[in-house]
Protein backbone atom coordinates (compact mmCIF):
# COMPACT_ATOMS: atom_id res chain seq x y z
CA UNK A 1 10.83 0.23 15.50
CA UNK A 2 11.85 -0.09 11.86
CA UNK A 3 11.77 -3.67 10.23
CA UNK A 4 13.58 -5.03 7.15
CA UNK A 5 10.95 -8.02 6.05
CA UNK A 6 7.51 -8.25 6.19
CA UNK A 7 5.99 -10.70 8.32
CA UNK A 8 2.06 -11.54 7.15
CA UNK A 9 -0.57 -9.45 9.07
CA UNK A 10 2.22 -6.87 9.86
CA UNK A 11 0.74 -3.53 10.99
CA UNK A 12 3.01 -0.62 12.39
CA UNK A 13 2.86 -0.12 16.32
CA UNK A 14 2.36 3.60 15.59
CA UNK A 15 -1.52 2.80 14.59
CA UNK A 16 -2.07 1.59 18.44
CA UNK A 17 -4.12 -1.34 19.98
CA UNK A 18 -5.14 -3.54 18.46
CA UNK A 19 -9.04 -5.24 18.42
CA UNK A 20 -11.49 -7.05 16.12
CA UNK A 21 -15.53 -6.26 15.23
CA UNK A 22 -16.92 -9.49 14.49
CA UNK A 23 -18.83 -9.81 11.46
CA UNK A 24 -21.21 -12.62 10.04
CA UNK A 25 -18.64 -14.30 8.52
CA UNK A 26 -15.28 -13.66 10.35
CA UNK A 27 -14.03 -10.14 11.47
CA UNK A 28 -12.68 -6.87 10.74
CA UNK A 29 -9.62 -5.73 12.40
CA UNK A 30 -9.44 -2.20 13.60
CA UNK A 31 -6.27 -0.16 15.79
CA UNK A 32 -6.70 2.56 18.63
CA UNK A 33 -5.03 4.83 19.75
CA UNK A 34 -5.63 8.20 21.61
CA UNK A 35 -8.41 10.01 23.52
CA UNK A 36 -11.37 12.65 22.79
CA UNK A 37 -13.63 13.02 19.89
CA UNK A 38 -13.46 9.95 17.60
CA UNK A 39 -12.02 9.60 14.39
CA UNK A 40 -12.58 6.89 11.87
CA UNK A 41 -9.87 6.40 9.49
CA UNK A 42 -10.97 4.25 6.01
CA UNK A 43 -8.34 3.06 3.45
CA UNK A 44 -8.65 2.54 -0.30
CA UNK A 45 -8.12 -0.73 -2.21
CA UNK A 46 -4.90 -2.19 -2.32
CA UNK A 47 -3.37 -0.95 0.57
CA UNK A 48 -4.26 -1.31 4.16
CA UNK A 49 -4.30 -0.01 7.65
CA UNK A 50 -0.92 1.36 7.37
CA UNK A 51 -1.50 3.72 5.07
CA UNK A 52 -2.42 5.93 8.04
CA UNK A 53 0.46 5.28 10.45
CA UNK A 54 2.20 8.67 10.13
CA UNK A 55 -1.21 10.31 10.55
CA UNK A 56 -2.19 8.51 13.60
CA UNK A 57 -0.13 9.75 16.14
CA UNK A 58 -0.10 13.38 15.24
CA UNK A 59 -4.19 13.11 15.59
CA UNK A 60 -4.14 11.34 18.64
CA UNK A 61 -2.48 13.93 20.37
CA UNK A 62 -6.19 15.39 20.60
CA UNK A 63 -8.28 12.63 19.50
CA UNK A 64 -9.73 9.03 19.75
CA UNK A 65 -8.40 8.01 16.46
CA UNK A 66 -9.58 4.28 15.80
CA UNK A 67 -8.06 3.07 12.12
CA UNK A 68 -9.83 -0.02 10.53
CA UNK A 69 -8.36 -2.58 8.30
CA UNK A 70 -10.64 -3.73 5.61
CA UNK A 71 -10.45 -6.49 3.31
CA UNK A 72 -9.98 -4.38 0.21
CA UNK A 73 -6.92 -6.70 -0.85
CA UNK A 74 -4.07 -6.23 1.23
CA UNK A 75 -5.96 -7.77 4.49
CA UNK A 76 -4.01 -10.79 6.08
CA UNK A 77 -6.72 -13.89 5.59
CA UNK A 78 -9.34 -14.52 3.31
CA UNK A 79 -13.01 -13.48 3.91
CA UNK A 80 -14.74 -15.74 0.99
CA UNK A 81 -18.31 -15.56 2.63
CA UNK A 82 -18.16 -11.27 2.88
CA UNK A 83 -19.54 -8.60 0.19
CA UNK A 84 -16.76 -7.03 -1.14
CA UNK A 85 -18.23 -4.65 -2.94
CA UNK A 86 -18.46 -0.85 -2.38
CA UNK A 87 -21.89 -1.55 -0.75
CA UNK A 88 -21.07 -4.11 1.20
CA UNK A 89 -17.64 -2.62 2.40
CA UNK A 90 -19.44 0.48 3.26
CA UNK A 91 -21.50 -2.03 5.64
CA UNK A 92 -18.80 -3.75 7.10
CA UNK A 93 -17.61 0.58 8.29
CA UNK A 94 -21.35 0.87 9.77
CA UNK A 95 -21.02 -1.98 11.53
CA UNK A 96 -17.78 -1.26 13.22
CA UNK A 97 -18.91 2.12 14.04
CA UNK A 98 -21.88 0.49 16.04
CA UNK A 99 -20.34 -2.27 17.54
CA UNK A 100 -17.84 0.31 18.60
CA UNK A 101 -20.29 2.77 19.70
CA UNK A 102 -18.70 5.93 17.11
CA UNK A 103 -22.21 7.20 16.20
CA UNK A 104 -21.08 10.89 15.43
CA UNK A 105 -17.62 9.96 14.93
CA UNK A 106 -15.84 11.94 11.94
CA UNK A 107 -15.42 9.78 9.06
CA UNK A 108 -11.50 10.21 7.56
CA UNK A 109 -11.14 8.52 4.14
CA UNK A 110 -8.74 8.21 1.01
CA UNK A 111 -8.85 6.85 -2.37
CA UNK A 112 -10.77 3.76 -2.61
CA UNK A 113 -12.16 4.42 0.90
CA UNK A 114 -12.99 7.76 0.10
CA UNK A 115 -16.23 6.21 -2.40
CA UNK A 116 -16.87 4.17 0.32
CA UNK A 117 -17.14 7.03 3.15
CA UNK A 118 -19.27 8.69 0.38
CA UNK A 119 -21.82 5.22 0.18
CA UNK A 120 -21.57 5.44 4.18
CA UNK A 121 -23.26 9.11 4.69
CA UNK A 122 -25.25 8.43 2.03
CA UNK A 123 -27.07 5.17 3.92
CA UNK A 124 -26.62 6.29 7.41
CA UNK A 125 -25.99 9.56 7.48
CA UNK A 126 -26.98 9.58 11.50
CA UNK A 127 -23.56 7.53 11.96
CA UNK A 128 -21.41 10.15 10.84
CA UNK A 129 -20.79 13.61 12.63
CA UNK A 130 -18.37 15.18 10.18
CA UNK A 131 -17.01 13.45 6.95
CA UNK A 132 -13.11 14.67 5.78
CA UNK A 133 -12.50 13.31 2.22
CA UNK A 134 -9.03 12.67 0.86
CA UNK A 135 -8.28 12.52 -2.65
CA UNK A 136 -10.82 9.93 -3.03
CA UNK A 137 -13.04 8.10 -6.31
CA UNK A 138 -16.17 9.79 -6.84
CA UNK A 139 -19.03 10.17 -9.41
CA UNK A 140 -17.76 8.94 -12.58
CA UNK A 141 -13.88 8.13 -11.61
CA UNK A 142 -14.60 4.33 -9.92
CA UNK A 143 -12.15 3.43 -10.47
CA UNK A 144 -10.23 5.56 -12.00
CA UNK A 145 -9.92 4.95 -16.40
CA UNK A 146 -6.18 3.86 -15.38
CA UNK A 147 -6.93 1.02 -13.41
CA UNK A 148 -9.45 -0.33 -15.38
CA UNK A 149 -7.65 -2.72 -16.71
CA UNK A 150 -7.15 -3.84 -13.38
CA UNK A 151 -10.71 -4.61 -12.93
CA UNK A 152 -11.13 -6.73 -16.31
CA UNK A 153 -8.28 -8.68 -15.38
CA UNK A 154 -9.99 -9.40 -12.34
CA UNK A 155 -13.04 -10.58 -14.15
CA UNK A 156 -10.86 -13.41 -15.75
CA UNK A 157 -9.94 -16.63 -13.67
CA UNK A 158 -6.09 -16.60 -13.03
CA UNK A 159 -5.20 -13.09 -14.55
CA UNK A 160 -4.32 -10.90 -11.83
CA UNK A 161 -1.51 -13.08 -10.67
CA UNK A 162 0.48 -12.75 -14.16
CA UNK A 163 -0.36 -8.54 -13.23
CA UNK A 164 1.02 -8.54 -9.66
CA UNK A 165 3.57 -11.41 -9.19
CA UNK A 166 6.08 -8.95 -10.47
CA UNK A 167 5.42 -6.25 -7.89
CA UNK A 168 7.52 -9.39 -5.78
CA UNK A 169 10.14 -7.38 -6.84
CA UNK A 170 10.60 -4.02 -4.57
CA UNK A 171 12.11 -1.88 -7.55
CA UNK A 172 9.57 -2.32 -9.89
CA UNK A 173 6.24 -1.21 -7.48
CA UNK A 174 7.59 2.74 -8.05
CA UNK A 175 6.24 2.17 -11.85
CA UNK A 176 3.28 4.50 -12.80
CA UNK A 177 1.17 1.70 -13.55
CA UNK A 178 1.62 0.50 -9.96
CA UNK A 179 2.39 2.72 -7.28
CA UNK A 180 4.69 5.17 -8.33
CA UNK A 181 1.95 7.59 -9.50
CA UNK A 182 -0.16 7.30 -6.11
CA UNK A 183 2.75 8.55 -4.21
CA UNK A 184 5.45 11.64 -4.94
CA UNK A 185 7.61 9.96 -2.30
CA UNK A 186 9.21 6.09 -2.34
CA UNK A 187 7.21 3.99 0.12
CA UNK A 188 8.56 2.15 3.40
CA UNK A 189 9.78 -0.98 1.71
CA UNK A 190 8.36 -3.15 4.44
CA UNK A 191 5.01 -0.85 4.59
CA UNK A 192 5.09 -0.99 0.93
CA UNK A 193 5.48 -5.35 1.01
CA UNK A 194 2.18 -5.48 3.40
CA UNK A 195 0.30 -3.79 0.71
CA UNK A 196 1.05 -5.66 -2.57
CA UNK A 197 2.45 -9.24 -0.97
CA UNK A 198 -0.72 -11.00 0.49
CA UNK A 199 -3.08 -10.91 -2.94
CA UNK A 200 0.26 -12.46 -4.79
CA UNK A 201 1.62 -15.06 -1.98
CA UNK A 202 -2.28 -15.97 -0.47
CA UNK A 203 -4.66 -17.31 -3.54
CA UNK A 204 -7.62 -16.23 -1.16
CA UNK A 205 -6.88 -13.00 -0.56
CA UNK A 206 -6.26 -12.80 -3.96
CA UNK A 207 -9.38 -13.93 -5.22
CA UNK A 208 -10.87 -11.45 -2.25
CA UNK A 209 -8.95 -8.72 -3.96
CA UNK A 210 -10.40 -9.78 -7.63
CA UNK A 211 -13.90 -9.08 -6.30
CA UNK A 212 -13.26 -6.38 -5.02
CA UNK A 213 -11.74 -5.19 -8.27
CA UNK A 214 -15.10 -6.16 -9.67
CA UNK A 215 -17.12 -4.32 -7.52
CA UNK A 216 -15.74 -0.91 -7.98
CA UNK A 217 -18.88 0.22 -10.82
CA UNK A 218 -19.40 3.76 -10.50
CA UNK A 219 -23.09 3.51 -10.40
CA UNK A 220 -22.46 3.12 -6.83
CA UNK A 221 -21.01 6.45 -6.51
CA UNK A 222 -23.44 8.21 -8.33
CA UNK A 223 -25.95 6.84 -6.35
CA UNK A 224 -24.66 8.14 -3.05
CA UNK A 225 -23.66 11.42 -4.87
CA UNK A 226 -27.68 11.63 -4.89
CA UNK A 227 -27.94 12.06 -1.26
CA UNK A 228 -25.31 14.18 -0.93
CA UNK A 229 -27.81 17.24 -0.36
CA UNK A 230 -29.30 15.80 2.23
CA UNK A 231 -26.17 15.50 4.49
CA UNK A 232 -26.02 18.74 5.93
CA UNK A 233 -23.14 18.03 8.83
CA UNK A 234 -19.79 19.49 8.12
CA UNK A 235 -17.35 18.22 4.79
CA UNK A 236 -14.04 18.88 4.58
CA UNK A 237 -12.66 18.32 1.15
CA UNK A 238 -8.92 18.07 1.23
CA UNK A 239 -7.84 17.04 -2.01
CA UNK A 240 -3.88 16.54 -3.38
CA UNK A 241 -3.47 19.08 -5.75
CA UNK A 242 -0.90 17.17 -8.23
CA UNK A 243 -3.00 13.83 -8.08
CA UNK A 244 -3.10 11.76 -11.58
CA UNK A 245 -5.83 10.08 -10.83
CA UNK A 246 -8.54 11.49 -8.77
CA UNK A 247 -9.45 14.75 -10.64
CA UNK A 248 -9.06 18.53 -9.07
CA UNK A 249 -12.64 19.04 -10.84
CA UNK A 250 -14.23 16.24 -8.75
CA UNK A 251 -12.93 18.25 -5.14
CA UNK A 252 -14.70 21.53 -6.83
CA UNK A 253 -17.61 19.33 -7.68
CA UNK A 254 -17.81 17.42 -3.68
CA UNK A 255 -17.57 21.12 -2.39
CA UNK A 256 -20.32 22.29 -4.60
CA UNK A 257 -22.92 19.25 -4.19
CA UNK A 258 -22.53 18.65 -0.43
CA UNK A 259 -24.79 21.38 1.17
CA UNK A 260 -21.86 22.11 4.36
CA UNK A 261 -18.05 22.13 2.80
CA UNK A 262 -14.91 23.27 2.68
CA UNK A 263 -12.27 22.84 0.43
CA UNK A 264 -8.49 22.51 0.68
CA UNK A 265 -5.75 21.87 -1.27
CA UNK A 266 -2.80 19.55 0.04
CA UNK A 267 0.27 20.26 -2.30
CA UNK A 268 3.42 18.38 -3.37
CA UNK A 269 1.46 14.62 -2.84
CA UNK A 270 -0.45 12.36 -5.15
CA UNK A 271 -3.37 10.47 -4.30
CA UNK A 272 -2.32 9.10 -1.00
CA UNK A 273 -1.33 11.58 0.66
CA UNK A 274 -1.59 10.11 4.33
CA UNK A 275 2.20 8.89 2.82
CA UNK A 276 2.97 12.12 0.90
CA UNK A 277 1.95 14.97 3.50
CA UNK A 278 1.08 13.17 6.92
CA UNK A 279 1.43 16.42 8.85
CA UNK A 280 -0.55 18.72 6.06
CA UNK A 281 -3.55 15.83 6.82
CA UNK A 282 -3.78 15.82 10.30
CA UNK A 283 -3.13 19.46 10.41
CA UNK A 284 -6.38 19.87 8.22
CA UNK A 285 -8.69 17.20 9.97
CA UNK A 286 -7.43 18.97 13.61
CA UNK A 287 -8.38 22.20 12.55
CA UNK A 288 -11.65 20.76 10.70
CA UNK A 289 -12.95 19.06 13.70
CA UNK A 290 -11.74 21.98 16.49
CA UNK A 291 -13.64 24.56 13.99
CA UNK A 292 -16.94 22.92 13.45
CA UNK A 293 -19.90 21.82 15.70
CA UNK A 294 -20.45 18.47 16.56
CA UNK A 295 -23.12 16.29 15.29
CA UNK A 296 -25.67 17.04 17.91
CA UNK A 297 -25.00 20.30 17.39
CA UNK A 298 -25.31 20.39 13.71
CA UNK A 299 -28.76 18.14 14.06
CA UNK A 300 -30.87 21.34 15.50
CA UNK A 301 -29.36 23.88 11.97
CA UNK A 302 -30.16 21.26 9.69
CA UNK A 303 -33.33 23.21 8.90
CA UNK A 304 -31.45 26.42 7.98
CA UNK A 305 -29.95 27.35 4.28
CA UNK A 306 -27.12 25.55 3.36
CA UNK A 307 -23.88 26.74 3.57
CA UNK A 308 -21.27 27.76 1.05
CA UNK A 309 -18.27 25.69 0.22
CA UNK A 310 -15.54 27.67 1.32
CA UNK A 311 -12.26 27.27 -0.92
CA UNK A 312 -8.43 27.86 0.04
């Protein structure tokens, strides 16, 4: 069912049932839909559980695909008490995956959410049974040098609303400094509202979505990139080959440093490519998942040499 105005909380029906995980200080939404294997889906900042909605139902024709909806800035009600950083996001996916009982799930991420999967195996690697990485942040590139300005602004009391009230207006979000780089293709207006309306019309959210902005400090990343040896399940590293702002050389790099990936290239889409190439993604993550062993499997070869990253 298509709408023409966004309603607050909005998420499309395509994602599936809806529940909540409740967490110390309110709770994190989540969607399900499917049946099988588990996947975890994980957004980025500034956008929200409907970044996935064309990718749901073409991966729950195999799968149990369970999509949660973090407070990374386009959530629906303020969470003043909860650790928005990249640490403390990455906690609030660990807990959902064990109140939900997805120990071994695969972990499906982009952008923002990609540095956050990355925290994830890095702290609990025994959650995760395969990790797929879209474009994503990594090492150096949280966030990326274009939005930094986004993240001083956020350090200032009051600035970010001068920075995003204008986005009000549908016409001007396709500008590169907004979200006309992050996607080849123009966004679902309404889809497109539910990820740039609640930080400018709620002045919670908004002030959730400033510390978030804060917390994106690379040294978080690096950390995790650490540990990245040590997670010897399978990685699939399917990256957008056209995207301005995660870098080609940090895909290479993933494939290199974790000890079990692959590498593929998703062409014609920027950095979310969930709204770019929805088929070429769950296409990838189908044939990921159907062509590697499971988590228990993978525990009793995590002895043996490493694999090679395999590159297409």
């Amino acid at each position: 069912m298509s709408r023409n105005r966004y309603e607050p909380g909005w998420r499309h029906e395509e994602l599936g049932a809806p529940g909540t995980v409740p967490i110390a200080s309110g709770a994190v939404r989540y969607f399900e839909r499917g049946a099988g294997e588990p996947i975890v889906l994980v957004h980025g900042a500034m956008v929200n559980a409907n970044l996935w909605r064309r990718v749901v139902p073409l991966l729950a024709r195999q799968f149990r695909v369970v999509t949660l909806d973090l407070p990374f800035g386009s959530h629906d009600h303020a969470l003043p008490q909860v650790d928005l950083s990249v640490p403390g996001i990455a906690q609030l996916v660990i807990e959902s995956l064990e109140t939900l009982g997805l120990a071994g799930a695969t972990l499906l991420a982009n952008d923002t959410g990609g540095a956050v999967a990355q925290v994830v195996v890095a702290e609990r690697p025994d959650l995760i049974g395969r990790l797929a990485l879209t474009s994503s942040d990594a090492y150096e590139h949280l966030p990326p040098p274009a939005f930094d300005y986004l993240r001083l602004a956020a350090a200032i009391p009051g600035a970010l609303l001068p920075i995003l009230a204008p986005l009000r207006i549908r016409a001007l979000r396709g500008l590169p400094i907004a979200q006309g780089w992050l996607t080849r293709r123009a966004l679902d207006p309404v889809v497109s509202d539910s990820y740039v309306l609640p930080s400018i019309t709620d002045r919670g959210v908004r002030r959730d979505l400033a510390r978030v902005l804060v917390g994106l400090q690379s040294r978080h990343t690096l950390a995790a990139a650490l540990r990245f040896a040590d997670f010897h399940r399978p990685v699939l590293i399917a990256w957008s080959r056209e995207d301005r702002f995660c870098p080609p050389a940090n895909a290479h790099r993933l494939a290199r440093d974790f000890p079990n990936a692959r590498l593929e290239w998703i062409r014609d889409s920027y950095t979310l490519s969930p709204e770019d190439q929805p088929e070429r993604v769950a296409a990838l993550v189908s044939h990921f998942i159907l062509t590697t062993e499971t988590a228990e499997s993978t525990e009793s070869t995590e002895t043996t040499e490493p694999g090679v990253a395999h590159v297409r």
